[in-house]
PDB file of N, CA and C in Angstrom:
ATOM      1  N   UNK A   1    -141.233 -11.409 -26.384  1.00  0.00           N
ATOM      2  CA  UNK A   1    -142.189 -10.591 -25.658  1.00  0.00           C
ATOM      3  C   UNK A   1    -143.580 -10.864 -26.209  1.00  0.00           C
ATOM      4  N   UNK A   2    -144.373 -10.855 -25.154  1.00  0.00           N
ATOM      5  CA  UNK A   2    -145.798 -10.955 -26.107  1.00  0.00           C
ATOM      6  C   UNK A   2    -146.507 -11.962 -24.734  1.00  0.00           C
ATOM      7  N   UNK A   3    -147.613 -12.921 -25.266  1.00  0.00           N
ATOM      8  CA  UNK A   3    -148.719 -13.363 -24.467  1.00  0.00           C
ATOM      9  C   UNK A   3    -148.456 -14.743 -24.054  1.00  0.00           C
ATOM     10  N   UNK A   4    -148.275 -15.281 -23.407  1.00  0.00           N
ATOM     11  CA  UNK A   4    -147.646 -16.730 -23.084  1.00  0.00           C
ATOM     12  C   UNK A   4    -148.648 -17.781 -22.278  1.00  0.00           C
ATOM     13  N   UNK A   5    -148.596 -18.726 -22.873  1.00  0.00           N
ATOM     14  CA  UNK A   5    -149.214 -19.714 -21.624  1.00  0.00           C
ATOM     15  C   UNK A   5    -147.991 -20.841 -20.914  1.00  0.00           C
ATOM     16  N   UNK A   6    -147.835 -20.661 -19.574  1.00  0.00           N
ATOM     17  CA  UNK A   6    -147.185 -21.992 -19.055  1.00  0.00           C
ATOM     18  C   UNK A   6    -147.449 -23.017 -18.389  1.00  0.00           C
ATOM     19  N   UNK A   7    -147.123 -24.142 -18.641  1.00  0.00           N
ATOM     20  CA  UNK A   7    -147.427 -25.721 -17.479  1.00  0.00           C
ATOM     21  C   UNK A   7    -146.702 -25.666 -16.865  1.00  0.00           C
ATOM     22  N   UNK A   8    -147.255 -25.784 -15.868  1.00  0.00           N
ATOM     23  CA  UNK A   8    -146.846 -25.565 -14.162  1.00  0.00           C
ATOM     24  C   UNK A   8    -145.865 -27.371 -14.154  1.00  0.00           C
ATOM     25  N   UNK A   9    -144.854 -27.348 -14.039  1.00  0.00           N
ATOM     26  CA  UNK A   9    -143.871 -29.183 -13.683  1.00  0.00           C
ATOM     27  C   UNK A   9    -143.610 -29.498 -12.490  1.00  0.00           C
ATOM     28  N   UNK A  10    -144.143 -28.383 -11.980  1.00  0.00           N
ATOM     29  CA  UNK A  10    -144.455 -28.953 -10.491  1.00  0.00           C
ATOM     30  C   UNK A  10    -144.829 -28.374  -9.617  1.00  0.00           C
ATOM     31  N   UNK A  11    -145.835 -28.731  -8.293  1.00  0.00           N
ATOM     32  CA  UNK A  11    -146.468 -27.338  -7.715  1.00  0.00           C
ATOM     33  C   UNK A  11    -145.408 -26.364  -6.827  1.00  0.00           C
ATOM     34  N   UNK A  12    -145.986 -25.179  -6.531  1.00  0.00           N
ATOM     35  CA  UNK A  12    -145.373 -24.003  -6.525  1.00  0.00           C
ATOM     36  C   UNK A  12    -146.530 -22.966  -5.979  1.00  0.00           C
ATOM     37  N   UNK A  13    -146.227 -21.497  -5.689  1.00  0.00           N
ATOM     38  CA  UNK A  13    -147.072 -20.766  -5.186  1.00  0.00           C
ATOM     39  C   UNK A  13    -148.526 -20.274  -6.355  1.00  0.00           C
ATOM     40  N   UNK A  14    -147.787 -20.704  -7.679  1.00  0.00           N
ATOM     41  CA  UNK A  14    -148.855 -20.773  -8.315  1.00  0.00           C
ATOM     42  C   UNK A  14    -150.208 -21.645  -8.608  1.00  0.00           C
ATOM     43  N   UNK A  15    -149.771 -22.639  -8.210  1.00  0.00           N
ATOM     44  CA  UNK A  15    -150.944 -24.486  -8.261  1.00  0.00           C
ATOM     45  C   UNK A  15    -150.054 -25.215  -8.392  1.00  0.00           C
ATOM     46  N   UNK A  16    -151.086 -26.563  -9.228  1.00  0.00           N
ATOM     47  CA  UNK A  16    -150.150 -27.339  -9.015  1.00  0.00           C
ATOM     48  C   UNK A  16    -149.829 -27.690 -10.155  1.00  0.00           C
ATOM     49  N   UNK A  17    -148.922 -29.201 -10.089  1.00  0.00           N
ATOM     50  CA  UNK A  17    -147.900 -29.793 -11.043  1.00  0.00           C
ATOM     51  C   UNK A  17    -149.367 -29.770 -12.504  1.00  0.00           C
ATOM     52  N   UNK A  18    -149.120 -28.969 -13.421  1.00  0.00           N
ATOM     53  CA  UNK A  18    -149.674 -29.889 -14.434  1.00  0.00           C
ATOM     54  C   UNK A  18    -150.701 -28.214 -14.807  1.00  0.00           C
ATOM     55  N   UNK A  19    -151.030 -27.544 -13.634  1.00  0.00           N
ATOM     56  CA  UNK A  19    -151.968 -26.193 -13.969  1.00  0.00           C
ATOM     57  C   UNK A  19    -151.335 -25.547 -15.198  1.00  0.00           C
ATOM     58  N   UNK A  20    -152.409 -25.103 -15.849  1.00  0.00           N
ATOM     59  CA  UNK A  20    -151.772 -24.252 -17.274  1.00  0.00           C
ATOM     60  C   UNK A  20    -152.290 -22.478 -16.575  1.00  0.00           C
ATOM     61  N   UNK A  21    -151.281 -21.664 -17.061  1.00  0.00           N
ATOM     62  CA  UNK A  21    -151.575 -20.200 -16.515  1.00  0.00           C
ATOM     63  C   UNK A  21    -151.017 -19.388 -17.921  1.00  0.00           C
ATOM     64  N   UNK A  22    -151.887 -18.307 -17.799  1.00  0.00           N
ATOM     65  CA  UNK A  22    -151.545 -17.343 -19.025  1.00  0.00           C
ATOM     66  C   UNK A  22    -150.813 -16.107 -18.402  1.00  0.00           C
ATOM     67  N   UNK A  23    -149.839 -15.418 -19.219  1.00  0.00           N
ATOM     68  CA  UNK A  23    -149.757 -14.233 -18.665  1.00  0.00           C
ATOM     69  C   UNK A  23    -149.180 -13.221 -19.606  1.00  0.00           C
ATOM     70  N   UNK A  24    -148.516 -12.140 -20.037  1.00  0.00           N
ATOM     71  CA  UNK A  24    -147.747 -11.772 -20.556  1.00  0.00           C
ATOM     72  C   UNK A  24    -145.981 -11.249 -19.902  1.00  0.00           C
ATOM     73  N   UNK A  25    -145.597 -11.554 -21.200  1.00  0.00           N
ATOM     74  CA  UNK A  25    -143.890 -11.489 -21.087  1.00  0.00           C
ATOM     75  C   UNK A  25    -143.551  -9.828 -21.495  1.00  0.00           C
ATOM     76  N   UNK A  26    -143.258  -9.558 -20.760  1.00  0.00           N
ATOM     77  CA  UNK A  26    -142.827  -7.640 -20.693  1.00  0.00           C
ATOM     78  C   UNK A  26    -141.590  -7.289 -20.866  1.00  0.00           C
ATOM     79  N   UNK A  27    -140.319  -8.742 -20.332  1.00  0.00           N
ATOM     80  CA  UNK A  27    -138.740  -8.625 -20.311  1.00  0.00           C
ATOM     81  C   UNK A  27    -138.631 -10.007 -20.236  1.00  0.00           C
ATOM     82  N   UNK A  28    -136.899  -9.379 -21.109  1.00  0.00           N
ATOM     83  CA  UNK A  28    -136.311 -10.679 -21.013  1.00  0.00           C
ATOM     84  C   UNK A  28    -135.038 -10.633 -20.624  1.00  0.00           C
ATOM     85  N   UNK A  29    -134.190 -11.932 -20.205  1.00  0.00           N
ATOM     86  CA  UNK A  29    -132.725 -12.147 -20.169  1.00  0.00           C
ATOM     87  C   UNK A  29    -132.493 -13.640 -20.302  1.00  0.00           C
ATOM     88  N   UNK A  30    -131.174 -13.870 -20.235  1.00  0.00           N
ATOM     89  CA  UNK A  30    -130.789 -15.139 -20.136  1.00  0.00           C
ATOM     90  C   UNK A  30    -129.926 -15.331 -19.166  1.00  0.00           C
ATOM     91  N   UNK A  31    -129.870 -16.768 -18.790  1.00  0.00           N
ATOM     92  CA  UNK A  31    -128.862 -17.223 -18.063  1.00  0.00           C
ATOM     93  C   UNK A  31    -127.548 -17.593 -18.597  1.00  0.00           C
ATOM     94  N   UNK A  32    -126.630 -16.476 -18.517  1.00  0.00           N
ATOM     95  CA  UNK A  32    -125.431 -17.557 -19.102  1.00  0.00           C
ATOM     96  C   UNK A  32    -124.683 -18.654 -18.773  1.00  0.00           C
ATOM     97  N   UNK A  33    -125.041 -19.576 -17.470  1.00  0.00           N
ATOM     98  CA  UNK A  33    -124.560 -20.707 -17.248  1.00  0.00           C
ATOM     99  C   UNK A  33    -126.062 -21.402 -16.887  1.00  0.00           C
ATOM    100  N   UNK A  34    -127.124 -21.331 -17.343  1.00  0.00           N
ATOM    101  CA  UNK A  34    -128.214 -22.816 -17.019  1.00  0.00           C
ATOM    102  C   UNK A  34    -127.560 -23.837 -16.814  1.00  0.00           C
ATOM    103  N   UNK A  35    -127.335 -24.159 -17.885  1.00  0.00           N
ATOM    104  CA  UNK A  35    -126.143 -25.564 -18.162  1.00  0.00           C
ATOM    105  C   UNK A  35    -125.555 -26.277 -16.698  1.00  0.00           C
ATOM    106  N   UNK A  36    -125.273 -24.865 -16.316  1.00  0.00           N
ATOM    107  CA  UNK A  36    -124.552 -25.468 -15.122  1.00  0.00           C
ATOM    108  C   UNK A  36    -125.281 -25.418 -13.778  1.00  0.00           C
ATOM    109  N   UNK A  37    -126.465 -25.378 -13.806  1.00  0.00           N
ATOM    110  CA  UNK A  37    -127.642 -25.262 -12.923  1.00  0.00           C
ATOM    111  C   UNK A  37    -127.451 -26.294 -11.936  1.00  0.00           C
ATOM    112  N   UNK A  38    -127.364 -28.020 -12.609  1.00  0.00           N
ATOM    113  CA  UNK A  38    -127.430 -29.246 -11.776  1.00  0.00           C
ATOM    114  C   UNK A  38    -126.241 -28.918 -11.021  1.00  0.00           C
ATOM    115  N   UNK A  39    -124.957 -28.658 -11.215  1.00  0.00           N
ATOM    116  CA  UNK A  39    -123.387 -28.371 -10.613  1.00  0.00           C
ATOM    117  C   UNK A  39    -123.685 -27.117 -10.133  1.00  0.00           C
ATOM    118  N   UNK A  40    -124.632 -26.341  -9.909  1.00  0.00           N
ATOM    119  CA  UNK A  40    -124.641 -25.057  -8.509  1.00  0.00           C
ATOM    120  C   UNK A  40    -125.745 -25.703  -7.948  1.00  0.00           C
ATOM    121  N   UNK A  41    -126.966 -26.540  -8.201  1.00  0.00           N
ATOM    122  CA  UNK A  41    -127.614 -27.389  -6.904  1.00  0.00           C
ATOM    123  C   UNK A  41    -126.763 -28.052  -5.781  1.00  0.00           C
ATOM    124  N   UNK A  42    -125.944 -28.488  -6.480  1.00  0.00           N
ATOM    125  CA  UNK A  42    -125.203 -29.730  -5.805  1.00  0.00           C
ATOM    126  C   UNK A  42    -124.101 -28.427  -4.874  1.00  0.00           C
ATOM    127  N   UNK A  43    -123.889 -27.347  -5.240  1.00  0.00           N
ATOM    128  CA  UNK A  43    -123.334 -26.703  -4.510  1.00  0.00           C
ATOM    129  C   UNK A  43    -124.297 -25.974  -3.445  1.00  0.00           C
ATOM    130  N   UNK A  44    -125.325 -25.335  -3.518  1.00  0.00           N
ATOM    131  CA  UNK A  44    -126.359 -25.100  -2.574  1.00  0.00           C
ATOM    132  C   UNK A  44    -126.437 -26.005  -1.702  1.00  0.00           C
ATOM    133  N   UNK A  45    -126.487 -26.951  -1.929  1.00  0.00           N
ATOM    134  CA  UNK A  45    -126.454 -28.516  -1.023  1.00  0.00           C
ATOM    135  C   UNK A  45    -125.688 -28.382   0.021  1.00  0.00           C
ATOM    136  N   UNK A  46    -124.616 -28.748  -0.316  1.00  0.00           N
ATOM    137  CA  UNK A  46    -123.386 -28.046  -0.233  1.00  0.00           C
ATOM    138  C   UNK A  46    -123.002 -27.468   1.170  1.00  0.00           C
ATOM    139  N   UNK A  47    -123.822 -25.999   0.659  1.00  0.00           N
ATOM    140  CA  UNK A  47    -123.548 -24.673   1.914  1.00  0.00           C
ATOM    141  C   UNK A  47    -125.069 -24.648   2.706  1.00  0.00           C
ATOM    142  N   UNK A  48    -125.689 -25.526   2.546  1.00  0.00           N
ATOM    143  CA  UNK A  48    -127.109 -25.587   3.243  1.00  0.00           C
ATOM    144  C   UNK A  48    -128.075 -24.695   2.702  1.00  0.00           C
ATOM    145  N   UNK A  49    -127.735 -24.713   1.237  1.00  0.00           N
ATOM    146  CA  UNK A  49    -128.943 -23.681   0.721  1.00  0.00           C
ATOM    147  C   UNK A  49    -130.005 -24.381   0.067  1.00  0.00           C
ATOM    148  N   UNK A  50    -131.476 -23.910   0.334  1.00  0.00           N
ATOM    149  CA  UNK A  50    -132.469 -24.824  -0.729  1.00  0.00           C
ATOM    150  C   UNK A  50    -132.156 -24.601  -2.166  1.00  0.00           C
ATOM    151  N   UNK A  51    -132.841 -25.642  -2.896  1.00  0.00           N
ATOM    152  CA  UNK A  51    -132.314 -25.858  -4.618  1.00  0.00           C
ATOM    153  C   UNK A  51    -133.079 -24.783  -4.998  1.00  0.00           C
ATOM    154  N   UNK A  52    -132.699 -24.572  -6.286  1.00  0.00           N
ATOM    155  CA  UNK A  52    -133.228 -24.000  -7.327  1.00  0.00           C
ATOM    156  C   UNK A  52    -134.344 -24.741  -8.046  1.00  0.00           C
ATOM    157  N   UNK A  53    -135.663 -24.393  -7.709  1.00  0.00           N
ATOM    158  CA  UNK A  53    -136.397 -25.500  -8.628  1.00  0.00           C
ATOM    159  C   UNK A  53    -136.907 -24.631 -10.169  1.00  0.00           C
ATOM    160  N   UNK A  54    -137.077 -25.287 -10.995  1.00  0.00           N
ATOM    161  CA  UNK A  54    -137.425 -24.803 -12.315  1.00  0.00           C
ATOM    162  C   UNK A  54    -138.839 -25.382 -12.314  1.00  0.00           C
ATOM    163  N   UNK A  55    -139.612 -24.131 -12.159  1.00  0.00           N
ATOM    164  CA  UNK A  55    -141.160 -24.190 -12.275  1.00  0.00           C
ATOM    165  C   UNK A  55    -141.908 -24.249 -13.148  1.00  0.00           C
ATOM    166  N   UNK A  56    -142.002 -23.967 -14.348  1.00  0.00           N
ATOM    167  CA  UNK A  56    -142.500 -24.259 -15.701  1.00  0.00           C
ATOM    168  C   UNK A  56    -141.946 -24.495 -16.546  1.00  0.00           C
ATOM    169  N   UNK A  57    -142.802 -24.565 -17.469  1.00  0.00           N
ATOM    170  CA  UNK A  57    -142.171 -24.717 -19.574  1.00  0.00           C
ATOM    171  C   UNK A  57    -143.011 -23.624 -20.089  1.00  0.00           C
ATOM    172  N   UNK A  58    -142.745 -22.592 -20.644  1.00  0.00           N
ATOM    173  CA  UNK A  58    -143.349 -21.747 -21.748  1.00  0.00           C
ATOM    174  C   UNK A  58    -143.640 -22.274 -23.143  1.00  0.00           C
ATOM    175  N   UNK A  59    -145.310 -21.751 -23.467  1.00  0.00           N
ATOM    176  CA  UNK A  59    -145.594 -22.058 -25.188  1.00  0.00           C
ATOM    177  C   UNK A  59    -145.293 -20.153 -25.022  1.00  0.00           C
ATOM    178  N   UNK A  60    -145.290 -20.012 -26.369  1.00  0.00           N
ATOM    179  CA  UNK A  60    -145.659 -18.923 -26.923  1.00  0.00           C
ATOM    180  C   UNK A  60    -147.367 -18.873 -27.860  1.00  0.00           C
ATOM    181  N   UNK A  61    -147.642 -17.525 -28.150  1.00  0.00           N
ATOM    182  CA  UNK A  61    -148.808 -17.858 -29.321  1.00  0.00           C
ATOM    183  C   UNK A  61    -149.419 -18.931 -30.072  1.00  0.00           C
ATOM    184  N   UNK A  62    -148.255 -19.251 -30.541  1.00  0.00           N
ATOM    185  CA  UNK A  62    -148.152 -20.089 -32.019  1.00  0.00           C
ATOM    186  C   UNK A  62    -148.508 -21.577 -30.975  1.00  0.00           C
ATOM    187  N   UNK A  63    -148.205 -22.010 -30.369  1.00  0.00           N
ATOM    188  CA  UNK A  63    -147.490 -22.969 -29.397  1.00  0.00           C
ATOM    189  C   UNK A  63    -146.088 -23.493 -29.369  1.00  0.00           C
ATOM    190  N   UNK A  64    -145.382 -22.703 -29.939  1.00  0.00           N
ATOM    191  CA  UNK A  64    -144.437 -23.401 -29.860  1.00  0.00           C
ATOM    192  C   UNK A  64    -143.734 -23.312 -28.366  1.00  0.00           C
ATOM    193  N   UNK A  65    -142.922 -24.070 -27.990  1.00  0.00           N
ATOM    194  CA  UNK A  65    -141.777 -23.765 -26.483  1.00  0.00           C
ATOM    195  C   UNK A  65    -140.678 -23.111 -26.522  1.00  0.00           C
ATOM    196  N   UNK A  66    -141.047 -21.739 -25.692  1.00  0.00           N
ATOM    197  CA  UNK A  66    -139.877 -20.728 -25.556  1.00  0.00           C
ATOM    198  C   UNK A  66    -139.320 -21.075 -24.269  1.00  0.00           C
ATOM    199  N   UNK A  67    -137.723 -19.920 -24.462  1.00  0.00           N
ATOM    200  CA  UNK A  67    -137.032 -19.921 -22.904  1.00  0.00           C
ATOM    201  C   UNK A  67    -137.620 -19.329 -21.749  1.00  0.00           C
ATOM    202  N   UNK A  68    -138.543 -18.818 -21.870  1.00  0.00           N
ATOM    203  CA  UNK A  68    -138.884 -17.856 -20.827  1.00  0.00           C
ATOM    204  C   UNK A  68    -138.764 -18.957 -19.809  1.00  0.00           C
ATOM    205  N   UNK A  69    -138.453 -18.584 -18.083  1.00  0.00           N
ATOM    206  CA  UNK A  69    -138.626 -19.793 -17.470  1.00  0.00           C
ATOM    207  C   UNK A  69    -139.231 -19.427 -16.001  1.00  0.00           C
ATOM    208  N   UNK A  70    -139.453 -20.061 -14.925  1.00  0.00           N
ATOM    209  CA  UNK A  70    -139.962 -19.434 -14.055  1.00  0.00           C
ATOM    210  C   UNK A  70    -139.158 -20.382 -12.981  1.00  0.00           C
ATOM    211  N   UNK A  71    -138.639 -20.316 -11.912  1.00  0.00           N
ATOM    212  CA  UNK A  71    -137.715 -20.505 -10.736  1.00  0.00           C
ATOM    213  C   UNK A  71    -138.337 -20.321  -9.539  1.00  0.00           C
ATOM    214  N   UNK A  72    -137.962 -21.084  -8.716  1.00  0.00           N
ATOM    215  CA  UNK A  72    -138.496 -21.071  -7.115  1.00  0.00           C
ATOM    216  C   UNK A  72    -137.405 -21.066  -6.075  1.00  0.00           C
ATOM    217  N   UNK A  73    -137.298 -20.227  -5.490  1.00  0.00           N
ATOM    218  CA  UNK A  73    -136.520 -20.774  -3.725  1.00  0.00           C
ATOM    219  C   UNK A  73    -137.021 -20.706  -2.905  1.00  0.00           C
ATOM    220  N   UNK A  74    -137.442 -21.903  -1.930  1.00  0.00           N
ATOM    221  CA  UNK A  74    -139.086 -21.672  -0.966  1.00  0.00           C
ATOM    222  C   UNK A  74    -140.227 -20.847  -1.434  1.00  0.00           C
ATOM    223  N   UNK A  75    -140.169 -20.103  -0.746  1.00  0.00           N
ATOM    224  CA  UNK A  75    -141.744 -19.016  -1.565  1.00  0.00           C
ATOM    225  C   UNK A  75    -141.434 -18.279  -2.117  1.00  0.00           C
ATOM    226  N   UNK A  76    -140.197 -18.252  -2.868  1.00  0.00           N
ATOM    227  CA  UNK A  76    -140.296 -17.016  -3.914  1.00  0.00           C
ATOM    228  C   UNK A  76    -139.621 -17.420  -5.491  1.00  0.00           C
ATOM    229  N   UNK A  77    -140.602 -16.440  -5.751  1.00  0.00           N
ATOM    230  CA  UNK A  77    -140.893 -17.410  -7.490  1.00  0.00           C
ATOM    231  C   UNK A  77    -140.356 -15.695  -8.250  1.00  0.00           C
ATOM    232  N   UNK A  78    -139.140 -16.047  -9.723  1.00  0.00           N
ATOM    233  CA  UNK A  78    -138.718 -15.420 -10.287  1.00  0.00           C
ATOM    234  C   UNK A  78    -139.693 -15.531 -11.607  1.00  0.00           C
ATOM    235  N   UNK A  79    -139.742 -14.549 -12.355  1.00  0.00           N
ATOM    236  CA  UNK A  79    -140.151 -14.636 -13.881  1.00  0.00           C
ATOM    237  C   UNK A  79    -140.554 -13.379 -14.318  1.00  0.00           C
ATOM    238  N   UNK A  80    -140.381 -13.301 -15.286  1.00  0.00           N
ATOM    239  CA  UNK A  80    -140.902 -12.090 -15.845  1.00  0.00           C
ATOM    240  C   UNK A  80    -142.210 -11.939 -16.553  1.00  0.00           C
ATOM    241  N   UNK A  81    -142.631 -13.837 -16.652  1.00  0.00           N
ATOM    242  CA  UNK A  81    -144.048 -13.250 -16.826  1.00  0.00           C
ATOM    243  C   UNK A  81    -145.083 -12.775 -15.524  1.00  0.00           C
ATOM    244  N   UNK A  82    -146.048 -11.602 -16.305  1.00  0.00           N
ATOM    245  CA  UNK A  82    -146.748 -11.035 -15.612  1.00  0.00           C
ATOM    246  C   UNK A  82    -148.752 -11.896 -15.695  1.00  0.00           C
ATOM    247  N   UNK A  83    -148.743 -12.852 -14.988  1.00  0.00           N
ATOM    248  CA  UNK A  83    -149.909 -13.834 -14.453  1.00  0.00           C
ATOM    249  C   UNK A  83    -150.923 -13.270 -14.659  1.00  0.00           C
ATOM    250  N   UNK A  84    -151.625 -13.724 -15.240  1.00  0.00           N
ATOM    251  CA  UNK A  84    -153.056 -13.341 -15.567  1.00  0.00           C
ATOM    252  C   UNK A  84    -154.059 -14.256 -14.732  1.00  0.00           C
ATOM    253  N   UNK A  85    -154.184 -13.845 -12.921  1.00  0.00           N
ATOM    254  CA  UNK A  85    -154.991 -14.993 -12.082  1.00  0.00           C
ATOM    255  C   UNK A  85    -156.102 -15.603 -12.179  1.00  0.00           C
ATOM    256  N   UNK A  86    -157.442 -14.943 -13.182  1.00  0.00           N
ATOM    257  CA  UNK A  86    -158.036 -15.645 -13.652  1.00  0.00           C
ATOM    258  C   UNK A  86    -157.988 -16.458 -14.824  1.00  0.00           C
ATOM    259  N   UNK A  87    -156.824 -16.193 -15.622  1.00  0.00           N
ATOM    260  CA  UNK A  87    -156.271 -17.236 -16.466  1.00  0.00           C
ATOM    261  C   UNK A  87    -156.799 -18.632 -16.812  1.00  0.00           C
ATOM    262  N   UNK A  88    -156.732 -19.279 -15.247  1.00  0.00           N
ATOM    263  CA  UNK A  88    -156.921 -20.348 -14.755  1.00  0.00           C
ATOM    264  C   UNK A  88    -157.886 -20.815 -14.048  1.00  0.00           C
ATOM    265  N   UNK A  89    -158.936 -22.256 -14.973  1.00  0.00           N
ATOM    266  CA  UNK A  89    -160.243 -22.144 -14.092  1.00  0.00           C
ATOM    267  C   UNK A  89    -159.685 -22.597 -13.088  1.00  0.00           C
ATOM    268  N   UNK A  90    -160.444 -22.741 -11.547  1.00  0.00           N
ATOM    269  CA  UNK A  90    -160.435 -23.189 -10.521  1.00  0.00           C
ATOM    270  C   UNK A  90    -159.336 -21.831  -9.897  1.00  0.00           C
ATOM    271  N   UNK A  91    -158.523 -21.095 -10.364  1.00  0.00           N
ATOM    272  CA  UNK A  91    -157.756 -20.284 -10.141  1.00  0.00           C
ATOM    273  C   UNK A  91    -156.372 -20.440  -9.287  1.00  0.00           C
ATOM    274  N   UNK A  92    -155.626 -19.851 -10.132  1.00  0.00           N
ATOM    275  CA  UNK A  92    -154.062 -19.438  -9.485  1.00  0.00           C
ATOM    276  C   UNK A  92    -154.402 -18.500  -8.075  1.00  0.00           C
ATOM    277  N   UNK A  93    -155.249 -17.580  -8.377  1.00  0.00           N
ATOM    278  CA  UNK A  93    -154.739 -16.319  -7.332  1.00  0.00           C
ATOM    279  C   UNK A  93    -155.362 -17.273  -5.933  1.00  0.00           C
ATOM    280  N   UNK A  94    -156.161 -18.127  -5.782  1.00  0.00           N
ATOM    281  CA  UNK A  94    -156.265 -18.883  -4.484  1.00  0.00           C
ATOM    282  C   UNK A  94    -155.684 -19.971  -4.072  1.00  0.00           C
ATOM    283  N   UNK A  95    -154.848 -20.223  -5.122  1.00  0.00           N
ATOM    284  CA  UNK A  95    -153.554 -21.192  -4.864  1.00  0.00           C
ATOM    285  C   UNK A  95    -152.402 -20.431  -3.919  1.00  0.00           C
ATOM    286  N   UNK A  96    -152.428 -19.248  -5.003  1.00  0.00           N
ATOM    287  CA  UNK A  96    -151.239 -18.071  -4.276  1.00  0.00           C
ATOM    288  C   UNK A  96    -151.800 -17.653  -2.548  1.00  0.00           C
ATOM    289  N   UNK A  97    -153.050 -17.490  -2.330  1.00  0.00           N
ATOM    290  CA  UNK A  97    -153.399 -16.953  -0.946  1.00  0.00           C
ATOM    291  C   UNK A  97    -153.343 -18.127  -0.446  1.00  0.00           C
ATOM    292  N   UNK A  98    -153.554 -18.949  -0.993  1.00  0.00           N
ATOM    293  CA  UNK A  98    -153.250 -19.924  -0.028  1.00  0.00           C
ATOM    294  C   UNK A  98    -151.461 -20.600   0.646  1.00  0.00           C
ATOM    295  N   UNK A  99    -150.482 -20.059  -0.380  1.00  0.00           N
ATOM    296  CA  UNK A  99    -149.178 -20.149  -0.288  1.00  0.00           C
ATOM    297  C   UNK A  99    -148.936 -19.055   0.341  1.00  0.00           C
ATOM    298  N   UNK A 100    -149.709 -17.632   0.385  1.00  0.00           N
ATOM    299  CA  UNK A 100    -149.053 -16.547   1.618  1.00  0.00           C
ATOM    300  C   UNK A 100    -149.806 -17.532   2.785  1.00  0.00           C
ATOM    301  N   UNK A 101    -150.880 -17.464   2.853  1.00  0.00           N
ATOM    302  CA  UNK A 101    -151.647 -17.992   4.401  1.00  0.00           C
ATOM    303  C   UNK A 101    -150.528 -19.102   5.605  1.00  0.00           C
ATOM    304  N   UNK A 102    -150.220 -19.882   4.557  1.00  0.00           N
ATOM    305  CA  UNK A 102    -149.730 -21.095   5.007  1.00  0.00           C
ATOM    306  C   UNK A 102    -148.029 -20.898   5.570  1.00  0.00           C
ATOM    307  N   UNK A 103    -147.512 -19.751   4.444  1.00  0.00           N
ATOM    308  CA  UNK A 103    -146.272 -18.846   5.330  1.00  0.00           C
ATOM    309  C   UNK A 103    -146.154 -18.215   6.095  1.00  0.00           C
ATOM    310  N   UNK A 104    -147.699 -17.825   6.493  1.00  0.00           N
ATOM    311  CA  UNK A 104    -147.560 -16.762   7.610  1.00  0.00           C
ATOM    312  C   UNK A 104    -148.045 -17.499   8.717  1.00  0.00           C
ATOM    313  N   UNK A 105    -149.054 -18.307   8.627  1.00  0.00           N
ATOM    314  CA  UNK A 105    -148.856 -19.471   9.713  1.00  0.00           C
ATOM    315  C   UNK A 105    -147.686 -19.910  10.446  1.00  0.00           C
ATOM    316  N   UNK A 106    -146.712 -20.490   9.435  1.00  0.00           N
ATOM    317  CA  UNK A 106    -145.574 -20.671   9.887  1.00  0.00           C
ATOM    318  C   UNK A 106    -144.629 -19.801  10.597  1.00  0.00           C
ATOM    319  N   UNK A 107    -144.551 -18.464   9.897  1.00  0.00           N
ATOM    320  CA  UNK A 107    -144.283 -17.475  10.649  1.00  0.00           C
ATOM    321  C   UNK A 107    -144.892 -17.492  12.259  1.00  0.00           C
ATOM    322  N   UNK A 108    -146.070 -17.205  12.304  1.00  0.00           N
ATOM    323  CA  UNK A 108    -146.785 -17.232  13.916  1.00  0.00           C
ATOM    324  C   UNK A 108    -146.447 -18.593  14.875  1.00  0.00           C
ATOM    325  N   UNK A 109    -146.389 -19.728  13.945  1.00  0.00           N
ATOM    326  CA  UNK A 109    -145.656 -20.479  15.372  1.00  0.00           C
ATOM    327  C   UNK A 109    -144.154 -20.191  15.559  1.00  0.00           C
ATOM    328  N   UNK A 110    -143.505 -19.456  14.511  1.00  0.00           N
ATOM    329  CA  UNK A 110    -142.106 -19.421  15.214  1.00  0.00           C
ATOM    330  C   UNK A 110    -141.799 -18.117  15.744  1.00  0.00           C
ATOM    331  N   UNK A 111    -142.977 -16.961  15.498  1.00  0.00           N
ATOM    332  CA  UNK A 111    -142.679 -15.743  16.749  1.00  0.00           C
ATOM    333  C   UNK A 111    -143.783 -15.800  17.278  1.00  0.00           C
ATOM    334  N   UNK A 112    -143.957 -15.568  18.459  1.00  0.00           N
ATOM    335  CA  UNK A 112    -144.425 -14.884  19.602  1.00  0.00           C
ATOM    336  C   UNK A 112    -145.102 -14.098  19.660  1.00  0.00           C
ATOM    337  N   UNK A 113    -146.579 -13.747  19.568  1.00  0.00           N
ATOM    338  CA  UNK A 113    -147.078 -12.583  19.681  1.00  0.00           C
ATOM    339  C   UNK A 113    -146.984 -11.935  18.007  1.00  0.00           C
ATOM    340  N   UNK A 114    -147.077 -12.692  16.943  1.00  0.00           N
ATOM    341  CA  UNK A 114    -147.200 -12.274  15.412  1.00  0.00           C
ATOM    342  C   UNK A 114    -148.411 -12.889  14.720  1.00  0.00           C
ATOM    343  N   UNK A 115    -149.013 -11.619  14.459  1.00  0.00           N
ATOM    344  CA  UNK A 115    -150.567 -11.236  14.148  1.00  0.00           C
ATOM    345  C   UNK A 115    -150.791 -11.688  13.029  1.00  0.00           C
ATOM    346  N   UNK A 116    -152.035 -12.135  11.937  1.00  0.00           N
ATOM    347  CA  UNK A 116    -151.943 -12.607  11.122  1.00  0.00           C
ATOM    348  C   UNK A 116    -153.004 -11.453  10.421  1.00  0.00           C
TER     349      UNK A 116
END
């Protein structure tokens, strides 16, 4: 628990591949099968589900690399850290409006009469 910075490994609703973001860690858990992460992709596959992508690497303080981790399925991103949007020059939080904008776009060409 405590103050974290992470590199973004690939872009996501936060920026992109390579952005560093600060935030703090409030909770934790683990996964008890990670391990077996690549063998439930290949099963998502599978049943027509999108992958699991693994969105960052955590430093802690010190720098060293913790577990904390951050996850994606289409637009929605798991983690327990809590983003600090100016964190980041050029900024996260207009990366992020720009990842709602671009979903709700999509949304409006596939209904009818949906307002933005």
């Amino acid at each position: 628990l405590g103050y974290r910075q992470v590199t973004l490994r690939q872009d996501s609703v936060l920026g992109n591949k390579g952005d560093m973001l600060r935030g703090h860690e409030f909770h934790y858990s683990s996964l008890e099968h990670e391990n077996n992460m690549e063998h439930d992709q290949l099963n998502r596959k599978e049943i027509g589900q999108n992958e699991v992508k693994l969105i960052y690497n955590t430093e802690g303080r010190d720098g060293h690399e913790i577990s904390l981790n951050g996850y994606q399925i289409d637009n929605t991103l798991g983690s327990y850290l809590h983003v600090h949007f100016e964190s980041m020059a050029g900024g996260s939080a207009k990366a992020f409006v720009d990842a709602c904008l671009s979903f709700a776009l999509q949304l409006s060409e596939k209904k009818e009469g949906y307002i933005i």
